[in-house]
N, C-alpha and C. Protein backbone atom coordinates (compact mmCIF):
# COMPACT_ATOMS: atom_id res chain seq x y z
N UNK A 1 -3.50 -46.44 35.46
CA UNK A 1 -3.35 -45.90 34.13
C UNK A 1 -1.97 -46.30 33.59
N UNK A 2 -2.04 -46.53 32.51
CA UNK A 2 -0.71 -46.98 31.81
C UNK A 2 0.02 -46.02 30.98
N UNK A 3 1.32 -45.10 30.99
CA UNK A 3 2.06 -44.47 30.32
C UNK A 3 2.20 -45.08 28.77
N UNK A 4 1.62 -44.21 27.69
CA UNK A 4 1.65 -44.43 26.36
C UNK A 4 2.82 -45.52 25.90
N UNK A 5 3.77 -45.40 26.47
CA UNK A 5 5.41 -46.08 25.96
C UNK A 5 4.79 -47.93 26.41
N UNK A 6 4.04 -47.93 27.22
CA UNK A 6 3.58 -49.54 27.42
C UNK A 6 2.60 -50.16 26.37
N UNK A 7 2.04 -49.28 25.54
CA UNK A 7 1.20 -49.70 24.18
C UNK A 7 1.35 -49.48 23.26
N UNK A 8 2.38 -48.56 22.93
CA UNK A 8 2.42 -47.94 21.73
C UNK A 8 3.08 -49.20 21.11
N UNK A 9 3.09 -49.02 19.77
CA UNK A 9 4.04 -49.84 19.03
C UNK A 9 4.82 -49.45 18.13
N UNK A 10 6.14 -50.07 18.67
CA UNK A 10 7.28 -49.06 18.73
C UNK A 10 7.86 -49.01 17.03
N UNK A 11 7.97 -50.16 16.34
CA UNK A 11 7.72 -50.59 14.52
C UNK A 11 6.99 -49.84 13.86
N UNK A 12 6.82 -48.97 13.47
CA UNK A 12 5.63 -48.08 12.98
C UNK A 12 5.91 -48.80 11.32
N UNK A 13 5.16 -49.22 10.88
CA UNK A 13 4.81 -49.23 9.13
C UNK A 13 4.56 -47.83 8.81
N UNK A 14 5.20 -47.19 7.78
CA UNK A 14 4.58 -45.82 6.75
C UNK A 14 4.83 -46.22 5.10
N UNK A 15 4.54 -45.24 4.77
CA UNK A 15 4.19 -45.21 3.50
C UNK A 15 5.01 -44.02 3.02
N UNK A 16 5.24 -42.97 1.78
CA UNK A 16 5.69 -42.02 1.45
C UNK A 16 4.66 -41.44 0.26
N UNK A 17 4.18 -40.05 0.19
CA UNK A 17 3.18 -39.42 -0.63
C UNK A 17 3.34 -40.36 -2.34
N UNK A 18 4.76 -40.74 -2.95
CA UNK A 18 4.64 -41.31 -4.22
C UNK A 18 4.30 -42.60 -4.19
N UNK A 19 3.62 -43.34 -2.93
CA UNK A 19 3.93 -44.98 -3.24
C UNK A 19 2.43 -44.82 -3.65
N UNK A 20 2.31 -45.87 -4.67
CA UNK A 20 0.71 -46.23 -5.19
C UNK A 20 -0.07 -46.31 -4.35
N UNK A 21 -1.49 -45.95 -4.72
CA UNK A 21 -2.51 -46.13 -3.34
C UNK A 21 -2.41 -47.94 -3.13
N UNK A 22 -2.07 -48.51 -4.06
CA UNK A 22 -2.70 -50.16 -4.40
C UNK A 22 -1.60 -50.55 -3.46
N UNK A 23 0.10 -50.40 -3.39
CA UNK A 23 0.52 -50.96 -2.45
C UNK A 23 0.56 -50.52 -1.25
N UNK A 24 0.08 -49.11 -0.56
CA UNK A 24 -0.41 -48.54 0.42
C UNK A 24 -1.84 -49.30 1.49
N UNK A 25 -2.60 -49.70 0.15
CA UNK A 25 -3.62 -50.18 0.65
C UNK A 25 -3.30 -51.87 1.16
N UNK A 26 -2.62 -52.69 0.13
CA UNK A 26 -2.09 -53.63 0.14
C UNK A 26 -1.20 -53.82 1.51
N UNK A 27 -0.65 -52.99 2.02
CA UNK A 27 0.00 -53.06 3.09
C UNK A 27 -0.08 -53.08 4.13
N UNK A 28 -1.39 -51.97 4.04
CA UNK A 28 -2.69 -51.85 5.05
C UNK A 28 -3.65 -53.25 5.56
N UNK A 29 -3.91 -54.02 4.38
CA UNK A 29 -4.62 -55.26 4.86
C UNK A 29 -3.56 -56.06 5.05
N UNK A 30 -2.44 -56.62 4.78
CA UNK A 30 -1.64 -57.52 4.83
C UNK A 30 -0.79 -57.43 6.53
N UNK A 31 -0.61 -56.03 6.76
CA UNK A 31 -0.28 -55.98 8.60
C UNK A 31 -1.49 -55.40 9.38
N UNK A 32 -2.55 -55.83 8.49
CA UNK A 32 -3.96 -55.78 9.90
C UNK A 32 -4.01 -54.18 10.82
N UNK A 33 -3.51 -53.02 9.40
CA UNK A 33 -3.36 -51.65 10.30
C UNK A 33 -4.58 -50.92 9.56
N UNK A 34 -5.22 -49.53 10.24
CA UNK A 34 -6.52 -48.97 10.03
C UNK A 34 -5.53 -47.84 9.21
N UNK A 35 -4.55 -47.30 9.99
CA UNK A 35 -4.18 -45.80 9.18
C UNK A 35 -1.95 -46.73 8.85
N UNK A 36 -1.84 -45.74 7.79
CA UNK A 36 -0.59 -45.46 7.57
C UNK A 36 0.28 -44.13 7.44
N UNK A 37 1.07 -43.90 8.42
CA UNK A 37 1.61 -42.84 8.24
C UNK A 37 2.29 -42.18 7.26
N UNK A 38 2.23 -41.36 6.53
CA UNK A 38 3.11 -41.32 5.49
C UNK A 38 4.29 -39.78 5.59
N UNK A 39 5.24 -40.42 5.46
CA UNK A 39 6.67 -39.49 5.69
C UNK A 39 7.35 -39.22 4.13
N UNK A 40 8.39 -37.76 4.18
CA UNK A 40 9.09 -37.67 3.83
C UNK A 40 10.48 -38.23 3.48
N UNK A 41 11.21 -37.42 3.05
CA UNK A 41 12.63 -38.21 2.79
C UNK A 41 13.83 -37.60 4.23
N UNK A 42 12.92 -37.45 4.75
CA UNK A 42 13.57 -36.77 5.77
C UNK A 42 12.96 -37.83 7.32
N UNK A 43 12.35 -38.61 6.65
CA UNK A 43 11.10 -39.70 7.72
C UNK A 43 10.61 -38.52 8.87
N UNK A 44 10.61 -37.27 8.32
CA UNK A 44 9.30 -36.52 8.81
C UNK A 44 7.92 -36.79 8.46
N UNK A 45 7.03 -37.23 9.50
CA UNK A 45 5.86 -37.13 9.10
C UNK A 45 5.02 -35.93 8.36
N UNK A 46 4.49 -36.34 7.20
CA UNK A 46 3.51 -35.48 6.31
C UNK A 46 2.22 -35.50 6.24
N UNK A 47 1.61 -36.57 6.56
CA UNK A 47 0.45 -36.95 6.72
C UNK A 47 -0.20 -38.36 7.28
N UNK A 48 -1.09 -38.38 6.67
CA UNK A 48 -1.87 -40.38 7.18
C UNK A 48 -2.85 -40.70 6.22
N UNK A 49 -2.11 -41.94 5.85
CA UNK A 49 -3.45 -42.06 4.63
C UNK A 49 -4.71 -43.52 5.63
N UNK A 50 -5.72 -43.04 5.97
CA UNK A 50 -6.31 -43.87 6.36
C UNK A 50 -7.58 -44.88 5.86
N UNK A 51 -8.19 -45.69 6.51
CA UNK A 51 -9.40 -46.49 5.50
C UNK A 51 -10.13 -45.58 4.96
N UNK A 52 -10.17 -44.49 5.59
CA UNK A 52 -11.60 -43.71 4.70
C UNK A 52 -11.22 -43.36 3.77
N UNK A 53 -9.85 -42.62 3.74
CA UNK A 53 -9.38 -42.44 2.58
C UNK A 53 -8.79 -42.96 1.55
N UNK A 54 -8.45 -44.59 1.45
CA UNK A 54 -7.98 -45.48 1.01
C UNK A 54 -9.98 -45.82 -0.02
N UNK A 55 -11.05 -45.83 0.86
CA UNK A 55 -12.17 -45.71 -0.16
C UNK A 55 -12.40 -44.95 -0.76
N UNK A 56 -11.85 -43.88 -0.50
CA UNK A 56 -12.07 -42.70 -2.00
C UNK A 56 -11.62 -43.09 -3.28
N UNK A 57 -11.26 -43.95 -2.92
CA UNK A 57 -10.90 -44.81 -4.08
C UNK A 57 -12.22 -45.79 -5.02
N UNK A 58 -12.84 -45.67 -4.52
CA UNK A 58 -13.74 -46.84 -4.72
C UNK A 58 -14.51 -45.36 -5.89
N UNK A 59 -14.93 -44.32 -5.38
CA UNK A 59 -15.29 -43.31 -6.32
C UNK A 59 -14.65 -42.94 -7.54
N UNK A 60 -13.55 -43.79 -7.66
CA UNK A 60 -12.76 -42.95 -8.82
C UNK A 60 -12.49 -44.08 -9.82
N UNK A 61 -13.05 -44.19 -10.91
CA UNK A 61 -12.83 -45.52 -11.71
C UNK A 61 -11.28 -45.55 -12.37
N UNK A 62 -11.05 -44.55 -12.31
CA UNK A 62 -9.35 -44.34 -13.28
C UNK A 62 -8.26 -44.56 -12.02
N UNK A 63 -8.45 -45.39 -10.91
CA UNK A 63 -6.71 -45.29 -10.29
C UNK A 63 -5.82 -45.31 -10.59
N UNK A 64 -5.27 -46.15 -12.24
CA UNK A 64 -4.25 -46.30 -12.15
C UNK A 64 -3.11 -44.67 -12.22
N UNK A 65 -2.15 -45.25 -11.79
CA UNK A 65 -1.26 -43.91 -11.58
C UNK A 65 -1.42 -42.90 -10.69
N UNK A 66 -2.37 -43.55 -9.24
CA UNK A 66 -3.03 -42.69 -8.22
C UNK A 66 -2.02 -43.03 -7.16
N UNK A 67 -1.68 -41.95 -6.49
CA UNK A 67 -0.32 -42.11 -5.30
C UNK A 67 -1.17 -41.56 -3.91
N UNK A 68 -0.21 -41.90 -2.54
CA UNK A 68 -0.82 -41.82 -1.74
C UNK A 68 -1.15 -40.24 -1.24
N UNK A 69 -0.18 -39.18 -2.08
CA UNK A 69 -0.32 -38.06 -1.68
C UNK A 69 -1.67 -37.57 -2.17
N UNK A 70 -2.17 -38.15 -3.20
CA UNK A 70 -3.47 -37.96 -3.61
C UNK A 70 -5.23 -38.29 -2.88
N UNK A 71 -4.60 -39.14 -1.96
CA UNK A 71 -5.61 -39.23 -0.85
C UNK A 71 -5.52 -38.70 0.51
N UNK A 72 -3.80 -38.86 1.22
CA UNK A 72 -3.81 -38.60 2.53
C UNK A 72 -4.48 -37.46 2.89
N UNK A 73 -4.86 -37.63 4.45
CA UNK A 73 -5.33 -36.14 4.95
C UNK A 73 -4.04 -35.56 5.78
């Protein structure tokens, strides 16, 4: 068995609740990641905005001006 610290990856990409879903999502396909963490100004974690919730998007014809705090779980 391998101790978590041998896979994890230690670079974490996040996001913050005001960044647009579009460059959230954008960031998401461009480093090949499923979820993004999203932190405070304190780089406390607040939530995760992930693919499923990155398609709730697809339900909502009005994004523009849609942030990530508006989807994360």
């Amino acid at each position: 068995m391998f101790p978590a610290n041998s896979v994890m990856t230690k670079e974490v990409i996040t996001t913050t609740k005001d960044t647009s879903i579009y460059e959230a999502v954008k960031s998401m396909v461009n480093n090949r990641i499923s979820g993004l963490p999203v932190i405070d100004e304190n780089r406390l974690l607040v939530g995760i905005l992930t693919e499923k919730d990155a398609l709730m998007l697809l339900q909502n014809a009005d994004s523009q001006g849609v942030v990530v705090g508006d989807f994360m779980t």
